[in-house]
Protein backbone atom coordinates (compact mmCIF):
# COMPACT_ATOMS: atom_id res chain seq x y z
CA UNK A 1 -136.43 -129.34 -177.06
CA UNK A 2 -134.24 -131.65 -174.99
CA UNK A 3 -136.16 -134.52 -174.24
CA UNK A 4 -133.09 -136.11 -171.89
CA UNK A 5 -132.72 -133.54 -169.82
CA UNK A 6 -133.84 -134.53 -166.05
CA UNK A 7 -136.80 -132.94 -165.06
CA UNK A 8 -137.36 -131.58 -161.40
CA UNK A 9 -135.02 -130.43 -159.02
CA UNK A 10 -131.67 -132.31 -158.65
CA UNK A 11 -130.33 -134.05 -155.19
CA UNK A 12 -128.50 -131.58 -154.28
CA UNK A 13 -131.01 -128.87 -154.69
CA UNK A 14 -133.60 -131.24 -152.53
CA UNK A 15 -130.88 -131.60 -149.91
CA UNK A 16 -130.84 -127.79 -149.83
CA UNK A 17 -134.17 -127.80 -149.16
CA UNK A 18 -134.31 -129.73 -146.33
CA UNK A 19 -132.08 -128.61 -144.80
CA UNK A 20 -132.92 -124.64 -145.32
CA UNK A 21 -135.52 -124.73 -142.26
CA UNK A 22 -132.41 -125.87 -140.08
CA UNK A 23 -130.35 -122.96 -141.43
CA UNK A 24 -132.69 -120.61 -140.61
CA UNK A 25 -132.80 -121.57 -136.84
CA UNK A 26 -128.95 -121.57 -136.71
CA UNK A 27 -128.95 -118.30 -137.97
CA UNK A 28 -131.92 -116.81 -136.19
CA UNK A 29 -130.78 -118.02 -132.86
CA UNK A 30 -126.88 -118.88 -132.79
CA UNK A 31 -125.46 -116.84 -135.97
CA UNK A 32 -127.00 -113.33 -136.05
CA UNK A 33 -126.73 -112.98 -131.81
CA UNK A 34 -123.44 -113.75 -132.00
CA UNK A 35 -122.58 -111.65 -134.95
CA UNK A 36 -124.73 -109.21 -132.99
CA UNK A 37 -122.73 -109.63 -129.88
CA UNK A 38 -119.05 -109.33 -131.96
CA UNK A 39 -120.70 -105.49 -133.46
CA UNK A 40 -121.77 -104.92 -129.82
CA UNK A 41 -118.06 -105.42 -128.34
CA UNK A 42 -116.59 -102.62 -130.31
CA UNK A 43 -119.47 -99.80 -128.47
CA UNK A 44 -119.91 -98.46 -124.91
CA UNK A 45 -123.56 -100.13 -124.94
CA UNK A 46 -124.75 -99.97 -121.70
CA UNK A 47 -128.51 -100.75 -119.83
CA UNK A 48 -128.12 -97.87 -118.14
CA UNK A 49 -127.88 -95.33 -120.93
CA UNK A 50 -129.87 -95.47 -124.67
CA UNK A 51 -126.90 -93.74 -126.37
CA UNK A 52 -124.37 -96.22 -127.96
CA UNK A 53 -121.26 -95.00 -129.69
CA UNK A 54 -118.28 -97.39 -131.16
CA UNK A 55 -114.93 -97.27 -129.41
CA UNK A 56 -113.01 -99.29 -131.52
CA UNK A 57 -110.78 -101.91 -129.74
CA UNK A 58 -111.02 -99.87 -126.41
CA UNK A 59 -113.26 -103.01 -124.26
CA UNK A 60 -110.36 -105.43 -125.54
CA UNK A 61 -107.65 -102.83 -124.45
CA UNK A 62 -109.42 -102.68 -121.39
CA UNK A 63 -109.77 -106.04 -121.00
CA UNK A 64 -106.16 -107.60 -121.61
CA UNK A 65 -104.83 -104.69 -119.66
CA UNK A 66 -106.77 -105.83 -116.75
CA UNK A 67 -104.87 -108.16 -113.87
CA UNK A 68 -108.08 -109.39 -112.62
CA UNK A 69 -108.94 -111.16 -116.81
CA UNK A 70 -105.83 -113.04 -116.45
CA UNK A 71 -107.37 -114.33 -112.65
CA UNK A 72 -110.39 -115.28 -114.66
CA UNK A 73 -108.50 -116.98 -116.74
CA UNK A 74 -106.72 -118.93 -114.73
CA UNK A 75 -109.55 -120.26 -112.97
CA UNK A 76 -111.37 -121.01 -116.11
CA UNK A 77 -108.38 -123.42 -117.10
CA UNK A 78 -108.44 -125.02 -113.42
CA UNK A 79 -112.08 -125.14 -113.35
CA UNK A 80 -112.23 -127.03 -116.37
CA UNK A 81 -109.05 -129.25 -116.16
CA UNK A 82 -110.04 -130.42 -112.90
CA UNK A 83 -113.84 -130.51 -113.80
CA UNK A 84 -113.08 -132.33 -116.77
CA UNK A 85 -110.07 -135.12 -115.23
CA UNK A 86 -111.64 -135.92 -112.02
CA UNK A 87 -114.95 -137.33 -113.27
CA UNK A 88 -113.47 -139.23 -116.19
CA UNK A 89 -111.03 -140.78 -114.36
CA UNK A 90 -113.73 -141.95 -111.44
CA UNK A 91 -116.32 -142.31 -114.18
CA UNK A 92 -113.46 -144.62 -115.81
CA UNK A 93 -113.22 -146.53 -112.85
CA UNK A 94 -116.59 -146.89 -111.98
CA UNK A 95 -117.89 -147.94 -115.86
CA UNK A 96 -114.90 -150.57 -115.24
CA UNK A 97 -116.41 -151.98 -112.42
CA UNK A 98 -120.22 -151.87 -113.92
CA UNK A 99 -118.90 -153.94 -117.03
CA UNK A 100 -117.81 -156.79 -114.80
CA UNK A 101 -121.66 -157.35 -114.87
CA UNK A 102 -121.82 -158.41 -111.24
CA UNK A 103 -125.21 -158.94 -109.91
CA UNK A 104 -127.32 -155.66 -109.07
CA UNK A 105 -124.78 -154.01 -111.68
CA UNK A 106 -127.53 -152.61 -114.07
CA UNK A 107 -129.70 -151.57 -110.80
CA UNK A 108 -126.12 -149.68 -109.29
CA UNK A 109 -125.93 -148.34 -113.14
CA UNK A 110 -129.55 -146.79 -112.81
CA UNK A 111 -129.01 -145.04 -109.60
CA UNK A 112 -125.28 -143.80 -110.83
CA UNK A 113 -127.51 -142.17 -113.54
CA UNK A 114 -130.45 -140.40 -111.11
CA UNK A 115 -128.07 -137.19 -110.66
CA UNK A 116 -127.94 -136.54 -113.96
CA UNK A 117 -131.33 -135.73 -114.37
CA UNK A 118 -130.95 -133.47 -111.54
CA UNK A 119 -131.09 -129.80 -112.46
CA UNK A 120 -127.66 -128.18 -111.71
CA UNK A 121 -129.47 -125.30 -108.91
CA UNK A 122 -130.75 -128.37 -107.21
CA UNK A 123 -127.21 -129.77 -107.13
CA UNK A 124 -125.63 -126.58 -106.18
CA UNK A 125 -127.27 -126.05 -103.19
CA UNK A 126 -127.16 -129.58 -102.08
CA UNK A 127 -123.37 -129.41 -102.15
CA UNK A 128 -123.65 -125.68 -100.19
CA UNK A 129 -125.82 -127.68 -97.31
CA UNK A 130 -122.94 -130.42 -97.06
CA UNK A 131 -119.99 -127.82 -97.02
CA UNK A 132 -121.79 -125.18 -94.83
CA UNK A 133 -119.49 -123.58 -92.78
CA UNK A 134 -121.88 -123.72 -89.28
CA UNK A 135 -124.18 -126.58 -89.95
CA UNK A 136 -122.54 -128.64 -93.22
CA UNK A 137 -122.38 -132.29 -93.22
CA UNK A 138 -118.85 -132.40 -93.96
CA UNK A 139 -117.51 -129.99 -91.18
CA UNK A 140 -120.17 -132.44 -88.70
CA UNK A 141 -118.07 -135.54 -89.72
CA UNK A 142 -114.47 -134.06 -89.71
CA UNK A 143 -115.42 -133.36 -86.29
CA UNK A 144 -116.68 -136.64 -85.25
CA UNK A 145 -113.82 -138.32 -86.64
CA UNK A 146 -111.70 -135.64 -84.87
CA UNK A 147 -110.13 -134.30 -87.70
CA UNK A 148 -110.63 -130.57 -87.29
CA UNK A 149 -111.95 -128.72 -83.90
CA UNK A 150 -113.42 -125.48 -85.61
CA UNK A 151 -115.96 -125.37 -88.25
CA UNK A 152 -114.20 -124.42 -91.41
CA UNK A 153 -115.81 -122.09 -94.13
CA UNK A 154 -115.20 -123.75 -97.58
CA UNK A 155 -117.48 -121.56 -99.85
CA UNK A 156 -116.08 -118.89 -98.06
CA UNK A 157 -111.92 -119.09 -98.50
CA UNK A 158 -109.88 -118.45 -101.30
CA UNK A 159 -107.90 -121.80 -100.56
CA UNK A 160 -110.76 -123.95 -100.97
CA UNK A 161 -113.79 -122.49 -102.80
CA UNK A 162 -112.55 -123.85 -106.22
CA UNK A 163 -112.03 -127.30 -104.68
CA UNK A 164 -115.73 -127.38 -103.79
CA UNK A 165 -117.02 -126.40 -106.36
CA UNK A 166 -115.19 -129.20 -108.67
CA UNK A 167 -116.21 -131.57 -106.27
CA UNK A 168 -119.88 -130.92 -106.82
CA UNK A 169 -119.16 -130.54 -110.38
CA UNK A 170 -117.62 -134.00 -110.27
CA UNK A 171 -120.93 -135.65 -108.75
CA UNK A 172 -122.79 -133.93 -111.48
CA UNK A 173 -120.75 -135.40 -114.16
CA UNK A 174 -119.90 -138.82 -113.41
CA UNK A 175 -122.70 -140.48 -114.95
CA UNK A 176 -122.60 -138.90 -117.77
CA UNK A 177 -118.77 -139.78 -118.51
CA UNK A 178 -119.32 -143.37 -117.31
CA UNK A 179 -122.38 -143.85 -119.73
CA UNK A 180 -119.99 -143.34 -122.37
CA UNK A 181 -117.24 -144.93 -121.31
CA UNK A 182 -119.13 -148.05 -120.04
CA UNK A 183 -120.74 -148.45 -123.81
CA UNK A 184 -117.00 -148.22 -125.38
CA UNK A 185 -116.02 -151.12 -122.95
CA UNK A 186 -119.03 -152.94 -123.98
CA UNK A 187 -117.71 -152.64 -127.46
CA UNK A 188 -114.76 -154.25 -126.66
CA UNK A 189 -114.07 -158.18 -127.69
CA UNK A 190 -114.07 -160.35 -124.99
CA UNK A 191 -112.01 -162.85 -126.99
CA UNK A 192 -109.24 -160.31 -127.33
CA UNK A 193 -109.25 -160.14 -123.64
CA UNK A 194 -109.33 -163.91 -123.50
CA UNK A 195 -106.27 -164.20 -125.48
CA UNK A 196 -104.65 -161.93 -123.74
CA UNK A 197 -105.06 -163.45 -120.28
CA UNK A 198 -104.37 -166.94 -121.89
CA UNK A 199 -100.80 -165.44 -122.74
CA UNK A 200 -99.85 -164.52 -119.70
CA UNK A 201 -101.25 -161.34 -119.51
CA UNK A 202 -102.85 -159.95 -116.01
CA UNK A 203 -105.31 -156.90 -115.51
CA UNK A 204 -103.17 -153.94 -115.97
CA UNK A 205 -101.88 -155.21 -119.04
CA UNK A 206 -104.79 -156.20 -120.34
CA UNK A 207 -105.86 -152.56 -119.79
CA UNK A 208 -102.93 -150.99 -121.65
CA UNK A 209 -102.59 -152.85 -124.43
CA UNK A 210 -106.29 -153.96 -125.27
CA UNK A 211 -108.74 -151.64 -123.57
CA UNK A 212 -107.13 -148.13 -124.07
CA UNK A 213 -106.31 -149.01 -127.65
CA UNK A 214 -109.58 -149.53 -128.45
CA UNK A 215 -111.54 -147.19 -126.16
CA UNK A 216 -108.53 -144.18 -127.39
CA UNK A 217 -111.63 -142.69 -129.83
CA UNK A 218 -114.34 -142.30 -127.20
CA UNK A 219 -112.01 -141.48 -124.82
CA UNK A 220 -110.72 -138.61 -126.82
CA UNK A 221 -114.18 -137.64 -128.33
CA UNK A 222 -115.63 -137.70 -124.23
CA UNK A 223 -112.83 -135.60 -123.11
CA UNK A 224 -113.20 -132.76 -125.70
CA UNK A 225 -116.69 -132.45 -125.00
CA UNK A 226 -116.52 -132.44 -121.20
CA UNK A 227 -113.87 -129.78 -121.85
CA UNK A 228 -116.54 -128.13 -123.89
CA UNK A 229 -119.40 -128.46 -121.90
CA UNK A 230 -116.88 -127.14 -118.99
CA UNK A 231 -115.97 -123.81 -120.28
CA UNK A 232 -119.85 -123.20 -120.91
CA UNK A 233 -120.66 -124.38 -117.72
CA UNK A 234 -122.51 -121.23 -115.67
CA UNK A 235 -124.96 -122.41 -112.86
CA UNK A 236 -123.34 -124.52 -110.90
CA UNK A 237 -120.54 -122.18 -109.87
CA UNK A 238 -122.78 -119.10 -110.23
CA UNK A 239 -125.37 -121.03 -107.43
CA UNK A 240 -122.41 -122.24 -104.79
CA UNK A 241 -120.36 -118.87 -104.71
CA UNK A 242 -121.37 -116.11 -107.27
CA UNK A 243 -117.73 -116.38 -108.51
CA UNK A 244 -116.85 -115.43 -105.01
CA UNK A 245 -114.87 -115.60 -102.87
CA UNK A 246 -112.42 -112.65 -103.89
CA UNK A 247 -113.26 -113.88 -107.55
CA UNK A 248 -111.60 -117.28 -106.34
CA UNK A 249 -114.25 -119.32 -108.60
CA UNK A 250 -114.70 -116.44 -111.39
CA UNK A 251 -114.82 -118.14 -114.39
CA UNK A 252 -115.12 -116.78 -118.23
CA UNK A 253 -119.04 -117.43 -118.05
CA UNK A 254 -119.43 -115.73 -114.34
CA UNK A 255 -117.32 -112.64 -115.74
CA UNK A 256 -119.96 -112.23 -118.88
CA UNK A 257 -122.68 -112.68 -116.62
CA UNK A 258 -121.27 -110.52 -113.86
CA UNK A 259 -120.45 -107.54 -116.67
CA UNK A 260 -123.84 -107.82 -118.30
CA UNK A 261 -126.54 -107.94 -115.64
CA UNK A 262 -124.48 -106.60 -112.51
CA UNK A 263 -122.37 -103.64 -113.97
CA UNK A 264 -124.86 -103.16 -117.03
CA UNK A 265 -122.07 -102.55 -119.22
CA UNK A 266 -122.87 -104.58 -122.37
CA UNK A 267 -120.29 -103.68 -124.71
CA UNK A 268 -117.41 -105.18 -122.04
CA UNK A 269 -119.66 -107.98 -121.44
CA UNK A 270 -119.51 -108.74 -125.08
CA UNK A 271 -116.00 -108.62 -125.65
CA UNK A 272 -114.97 -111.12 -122.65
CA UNK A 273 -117.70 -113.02 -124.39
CA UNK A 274 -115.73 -112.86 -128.05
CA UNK A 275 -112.84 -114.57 -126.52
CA UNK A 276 -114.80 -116.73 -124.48
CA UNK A 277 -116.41 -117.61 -128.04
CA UNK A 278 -112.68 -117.97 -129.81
CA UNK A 279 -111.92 -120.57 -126.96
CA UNK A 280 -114.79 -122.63 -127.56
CA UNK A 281 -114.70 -122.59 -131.05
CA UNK A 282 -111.28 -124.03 -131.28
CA UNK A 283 -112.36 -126.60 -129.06
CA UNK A 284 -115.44 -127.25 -131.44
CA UNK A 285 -112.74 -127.24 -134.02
CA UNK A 286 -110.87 -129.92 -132.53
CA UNK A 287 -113.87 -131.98 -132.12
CA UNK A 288 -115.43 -131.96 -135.51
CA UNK A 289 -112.40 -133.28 -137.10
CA UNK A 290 -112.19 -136.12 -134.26
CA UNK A 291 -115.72 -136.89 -135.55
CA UNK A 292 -115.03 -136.18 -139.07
CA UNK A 293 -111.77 -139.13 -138.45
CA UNK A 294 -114.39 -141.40 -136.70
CA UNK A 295 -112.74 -140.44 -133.38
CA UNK A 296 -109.68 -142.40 -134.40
């Protein structure tokens, strides 16, 4: 007998096991449903029948030979690029303003932060009361100011639905974006900033040549996953206009929901969901190697 040999289980086998409760959850609720969902895209499931039979690639035939999926696309990428740019760049602005630590900057900082907690329904129809076309806020004070003469129905036009919609997407966001962004300033040295004004150097450049240097990881890291949390988003949009009007606002996560639970018809459902899944994941992708580089 072998009396050197280690007894007991080795690290790796103990890491194994801690972590197998965790593996189980991924795969009970994220793996096997979506697995599940990638089988179901290939039938004609439907709620309204019990009979399922496979059809091969027939949903995804249907589905990139459709005019209205490339609409759906298209306001997918607007919905996020604008949902994504506008409230970093304000959040930006605003976390640059907070870190000048001005007194009542930490009390401004607190309210900034009160809508996040706010449940996205809540926030949907507060932004449908101020954009009402008979009695919304906004229409009242274009019309005070004398801007417009007729009440003007933004939920309810092609031209400006999306707009909206970003908008109240924007006021949702904002915190959240200028959390981060105000702890990556806060990271920053003030002595490099000191130098550089000592040389010559005034705000902007300061800003280019110090602050987005050292801010480019959590900038990039913040962006990915607002373009993340963007393409998932659902509730919001699905609150203020049903996807509506004319599918102006349909997004990938409207037209899943919209196939699924308005139309019944599963196996479709399941294949706009596959790509919607393929989209996501390569944004995932990107992600975990920014975090695997230390967002560098």
């Amino acid at each position: 007998m072998d009396t050197g040999k280690r007894k007991g289980i080795s690290d790796g086998q103990t890491g194994l096991l801690l972590a197998l409760p965790a593996i189980a959850v991924f795969c009970a609720i994220i793996l096997y449903p979506f697995i599940n969902s990638v089988g179901m895209s290939f039938t004609n499931k439907s709620l309204l029948s019990p009979s399922v039979a496979f059809v091969g690639l027939q949903n995804y035939i249907q589905l990139f030979t459709d005019t209205n999926f490339f609409g759906v696309l298209k306001n997918t990428l607007v919905f996020v690029l604008a949902a994504t740019l506008l409230p970093f760049a304000l959040g930006f602005v605003w976390a640059i303003i907070l870190n000048m630590k001005f007194r009542g900057s930490e009390l401004l900082r607190g309210i900034t932060l009160v809508n996040w907690i706010i449940p996205g329904v809540a926030i949907g129809f507060l932004w449908m009361w101020i954009f009402h076309g008979e009695y919304g806020v906004f229409n009242g004070i274009l019309k005070m100011t004398g801007l417009i003469n007729e009440n003007i129905n933004w939920l309810g036009q092609t031209k400006t639905a999306m707009g909206v919609v970003v908008i109240a997407r924007t006021w949702q966001m904002l915190p959240w974006y200028m959390a981060f962004l105000l702890g990556g300033l806060q990271g920053i040295s003030g002595d490099q900033l000191e130098a550089v004004r000592m040389d010559g150097a005034g705000n902007i450049r300061s800003f280019m040549y110090i602050v987005l240097p050292e801010m480019k990881g959590i900038i990039s890291l913040v962006l990915i996953l607002g373009t993340i949390g963007n393409l998932q988003h659902f509730d919001l949009i699905w609150v203020m206009t049903e996807g509506g009007p004319a599918r102006a606002t349909t997004t990938l996560s409207i037209e899943v929901y919209r196939n699924a639970f308005k139309y019944y018809n599963m196996g479709f459902a399941a294949a706009v969901g596959t790509v919607w899944a393929i989209l996501l994941g390569c944004f995932s992708f990107v992600y975990v190697k920014r975090v695997q580089e230390g967002g560098k």
